[in-house]
Structures are given as structure tokens and as C-alpha cells.
Protein backbone atom coordinates (compact mmCIF):
# COMPACT_ATOMS: atom_id res chain seq x y z
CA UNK A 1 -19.02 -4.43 10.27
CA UNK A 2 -18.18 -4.63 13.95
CA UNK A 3 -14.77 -6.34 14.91
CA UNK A 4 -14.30 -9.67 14.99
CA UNK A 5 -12.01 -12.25 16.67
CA UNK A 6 -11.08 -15.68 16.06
CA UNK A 7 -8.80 -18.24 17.19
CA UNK A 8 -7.62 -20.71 14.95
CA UNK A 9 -4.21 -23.22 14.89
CA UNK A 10 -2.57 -25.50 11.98
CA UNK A 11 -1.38 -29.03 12.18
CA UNK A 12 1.60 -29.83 10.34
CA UNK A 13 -0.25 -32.14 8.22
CA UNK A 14 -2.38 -29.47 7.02
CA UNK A 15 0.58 -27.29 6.91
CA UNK A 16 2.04 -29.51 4.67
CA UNK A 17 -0.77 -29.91 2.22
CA UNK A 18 -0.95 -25.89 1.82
CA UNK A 19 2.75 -25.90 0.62
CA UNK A 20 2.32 -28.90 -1.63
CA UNK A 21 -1.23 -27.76 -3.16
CA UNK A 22 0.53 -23.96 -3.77
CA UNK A 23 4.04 -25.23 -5.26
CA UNK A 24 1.65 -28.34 -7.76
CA UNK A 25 -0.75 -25.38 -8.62
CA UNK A 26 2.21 -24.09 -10.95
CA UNK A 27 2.48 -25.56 -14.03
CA UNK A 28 6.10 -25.06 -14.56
CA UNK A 29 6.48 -27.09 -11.54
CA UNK A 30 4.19 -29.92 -13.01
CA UNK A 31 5.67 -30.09 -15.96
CA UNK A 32 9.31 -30.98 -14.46
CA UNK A 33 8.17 -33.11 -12.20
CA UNK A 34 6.18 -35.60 -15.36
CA UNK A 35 9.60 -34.46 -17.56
CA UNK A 36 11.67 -36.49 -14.55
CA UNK A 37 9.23 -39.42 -14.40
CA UNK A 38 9.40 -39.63 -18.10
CA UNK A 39 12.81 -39.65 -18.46
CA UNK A 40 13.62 -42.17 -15.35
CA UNK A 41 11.04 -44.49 -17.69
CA UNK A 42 12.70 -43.72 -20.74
CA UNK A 43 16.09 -44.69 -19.28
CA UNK A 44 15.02 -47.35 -17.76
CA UNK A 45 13.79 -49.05 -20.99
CA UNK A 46 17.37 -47.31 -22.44
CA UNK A 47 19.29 -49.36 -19.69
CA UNK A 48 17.28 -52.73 -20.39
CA UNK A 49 17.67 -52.63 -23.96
CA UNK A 50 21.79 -52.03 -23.92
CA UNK A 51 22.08 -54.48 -21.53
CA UNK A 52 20.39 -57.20 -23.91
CA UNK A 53 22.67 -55.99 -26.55
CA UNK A 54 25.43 -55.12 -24.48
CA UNK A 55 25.92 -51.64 -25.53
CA UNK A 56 28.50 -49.05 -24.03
CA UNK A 57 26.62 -46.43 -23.71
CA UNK A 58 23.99 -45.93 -20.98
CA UNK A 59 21.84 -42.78 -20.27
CA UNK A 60 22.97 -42.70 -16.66
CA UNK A 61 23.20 -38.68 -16.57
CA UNK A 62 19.41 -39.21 -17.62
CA UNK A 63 18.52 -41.58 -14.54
CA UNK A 64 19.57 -39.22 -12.22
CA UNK A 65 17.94 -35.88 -13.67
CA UNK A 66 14.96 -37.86 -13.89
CA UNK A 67 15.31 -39.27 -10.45
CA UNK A 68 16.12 -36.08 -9.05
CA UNK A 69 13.19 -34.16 -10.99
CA UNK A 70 10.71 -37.05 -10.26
CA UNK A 71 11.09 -36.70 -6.23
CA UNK A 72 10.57 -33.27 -6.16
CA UNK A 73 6.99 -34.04 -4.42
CA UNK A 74 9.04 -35.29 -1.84
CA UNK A 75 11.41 -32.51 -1.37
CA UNK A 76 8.91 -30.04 -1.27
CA UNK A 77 7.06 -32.28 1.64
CA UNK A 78 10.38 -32.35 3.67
CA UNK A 79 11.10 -28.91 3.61
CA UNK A 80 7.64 -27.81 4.25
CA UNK A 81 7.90 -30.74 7.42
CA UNK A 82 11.17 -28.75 8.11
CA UNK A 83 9.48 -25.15 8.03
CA UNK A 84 6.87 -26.59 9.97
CA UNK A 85 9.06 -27.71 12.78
CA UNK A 86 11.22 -25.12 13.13
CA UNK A 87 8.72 -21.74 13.44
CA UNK A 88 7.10 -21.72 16.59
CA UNK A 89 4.16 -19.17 15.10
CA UNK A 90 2.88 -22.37 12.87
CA UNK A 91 2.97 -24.40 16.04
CA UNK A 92 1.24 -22.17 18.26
CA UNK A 93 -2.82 -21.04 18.32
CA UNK A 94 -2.74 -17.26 17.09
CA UNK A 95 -5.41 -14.58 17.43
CA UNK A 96 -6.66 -12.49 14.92
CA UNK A 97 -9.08 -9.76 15.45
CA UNK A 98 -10.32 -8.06 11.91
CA UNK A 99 -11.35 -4.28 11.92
CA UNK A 100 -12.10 -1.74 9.20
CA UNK A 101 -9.01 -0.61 9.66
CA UNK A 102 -6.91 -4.21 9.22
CA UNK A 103 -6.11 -6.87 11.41
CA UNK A 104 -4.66 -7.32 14.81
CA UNK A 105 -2.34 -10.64 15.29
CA UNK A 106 -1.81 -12.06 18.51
CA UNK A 107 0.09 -15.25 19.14
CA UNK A 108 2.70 -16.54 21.71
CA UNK A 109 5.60 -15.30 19.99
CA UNK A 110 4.75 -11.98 18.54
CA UNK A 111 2.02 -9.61 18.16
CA UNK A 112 1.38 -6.81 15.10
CA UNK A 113 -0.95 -4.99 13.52
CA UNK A 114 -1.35 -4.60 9.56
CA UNK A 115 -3.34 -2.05 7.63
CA UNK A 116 -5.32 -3.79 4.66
CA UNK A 117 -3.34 -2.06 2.58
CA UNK A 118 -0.45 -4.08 3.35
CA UNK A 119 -2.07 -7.56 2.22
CA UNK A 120 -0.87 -7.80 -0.95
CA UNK A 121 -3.14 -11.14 -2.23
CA UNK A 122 -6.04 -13.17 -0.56
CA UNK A 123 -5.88 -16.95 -1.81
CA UNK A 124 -8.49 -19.94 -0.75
CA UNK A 125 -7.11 -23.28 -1.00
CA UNK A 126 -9.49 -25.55 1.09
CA UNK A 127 -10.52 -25.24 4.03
CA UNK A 128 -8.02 -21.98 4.14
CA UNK A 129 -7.80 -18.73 3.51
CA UNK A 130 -4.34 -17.33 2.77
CA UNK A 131 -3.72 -13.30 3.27
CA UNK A 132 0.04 -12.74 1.90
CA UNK A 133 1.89 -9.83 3.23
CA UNK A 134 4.64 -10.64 0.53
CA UNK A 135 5.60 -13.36 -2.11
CA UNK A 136 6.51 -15.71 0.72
CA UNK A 137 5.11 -14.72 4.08
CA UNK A 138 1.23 -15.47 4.55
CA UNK A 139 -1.19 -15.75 7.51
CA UNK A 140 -3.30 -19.12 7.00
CA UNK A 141 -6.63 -18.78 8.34
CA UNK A 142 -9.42 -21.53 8.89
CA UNK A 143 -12.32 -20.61 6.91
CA UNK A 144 -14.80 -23.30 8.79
CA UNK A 145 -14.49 -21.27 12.01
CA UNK A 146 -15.33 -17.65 9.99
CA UNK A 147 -19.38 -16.80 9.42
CA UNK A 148 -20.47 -15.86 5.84
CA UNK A 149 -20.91 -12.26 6.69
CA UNK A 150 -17.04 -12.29 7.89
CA UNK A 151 -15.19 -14.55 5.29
CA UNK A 152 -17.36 -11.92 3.59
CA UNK A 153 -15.98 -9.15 4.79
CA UNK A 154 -12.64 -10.79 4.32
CA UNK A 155 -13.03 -10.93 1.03
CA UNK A 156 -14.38 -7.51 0.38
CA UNK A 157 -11.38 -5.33 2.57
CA UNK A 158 -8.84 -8.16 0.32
CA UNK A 159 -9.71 -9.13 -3.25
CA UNK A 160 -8.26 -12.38 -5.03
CA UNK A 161 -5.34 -10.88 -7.23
């Protein structure tokens, strides 16, 4: 296929939903979050019933775990917010141009070049497609402004691992 160049930015909103749709996709993650609900409920009912009958003990360690595992939605929101706000690339409109060879990235800040070879996993969540370099850095790519024949070829030079 002949090169191919496209354009594309990310608002913070949409930055935001990436991060919280990849950290909810793990079930681990999931499963702490309903554990904390559950257990601020659970104390809760714990705390109304000794203070009917006046018991001493209260599951206050409990409330707070629970609390604390229950808002995790919203600590993952505020540091993706943070991330967000604090790396100009995000901010900025970058430029990628895809050969047979890899991809050439152009934005404001910085500009490489990586080899296919170094994309290590190609994930679609959306209206995105993510190519990850490593565990934690990614290029987020709009798939509504790719063709067929290049999300394609995307998808052929980097296979979903």
C-alpha cells in the first residue's frame, strides 16, 4: 500500500474515557471496586444496627476500605484528568504517516519514527485505535478519519495480541 498520512487530536474527555474503559476492562479491577461498594453497604447496615442496640463495636476500618475501594472510578478519572493536563503531546494535533516500513510521528513537541516491529499490541476501544510501544505508552489514533483499506492495513502490519 502507498503511504498514508493523517492528522488526528484527542479531547480530554475522550482521553479520559480511554483510561477508564482500559483500567474497568480488568476484572481484578471490577471486582474491588463492587468488594468496596459492598462492604460500605454492609457497614452501613453494621453501623445502623449497633447504634439501635448500642453496641461497642463498629466496623469503621470496614467503612473506609470500602469507601476508599468504592471511589476508585473516581481516582482513576482524576489522574487520567491529571495526565491529560500535564503532557503537551495529548494536547496537541500529531501527524502520523504509515509506511511498509512503520510509522512516522510528527507533533509539536517531538517527532520519531518506529519500525512495526516495535508495536508491541494493537487494541480498538471505540472510536480508537491504540498501537502500544510498551505496557504503558500508546499512540491513540481516530479510527473515523482512517479508510477501510488503511485501518486495514493497520491491522495487518499490527495484529490484536
Amino acid at each position: 500500500m502507498e503511504p498514508f498520512t493523517v492528522r488526528t487530536t484527542i479531547s480530554q474527555k475522550e482521553y479520559t474515557g480511554i483510561v477508564m474503559r482500559k483500567t474497568f476492562k480488568n476484572f481484578f479491577v471490577i471486582l474491588v471496586t463492587v468488594s468496596g461498594i459492598f462492604m460500605v453497604v454492609m457497614s452501613a447496615i453494621a453501623l445502623i444496627r449497633g447504634m439501635k442496640t448500642e453496641s461497642a463495636s463498629t466496623p469503621v476500618m470496614q467503612l473506609g476500605l470500602g469507601i476508599f475501594f468504592s471511589l476508585l472510578p473516581v481516582f482513576t478519572r482524576l489522574g487520567a484528568v491529571r495526565t491529560y493536563r500535564s503532557t503537551p503531546k495529548l494536547q496537541q494535533e500529531n501527524e502520523y504517516t504509515f509506511t511498509n516500513e512503520g510509522i512516522v510521528i510528527k507533533g509539536n513537541t517531538k517527532d520519531s519514527t518506529a519500525a512495526w516491529s516495535t508495536i508491541v499490541k494493537r487494541e480498538e476501544l471505540g472510536n480508537f485505535i491504540l498501537l502500544f510501544f510498551n505496557k504503558t505508552h500508546a499512540e491513540i489514533i481516530r479510527k473515523d478519519i482512517l479508510t477501510k483499506e488503511q485501518l486495514y492495513f493497520i491491522r495487518m502490519k499490527v495484529p490484536a495480541r
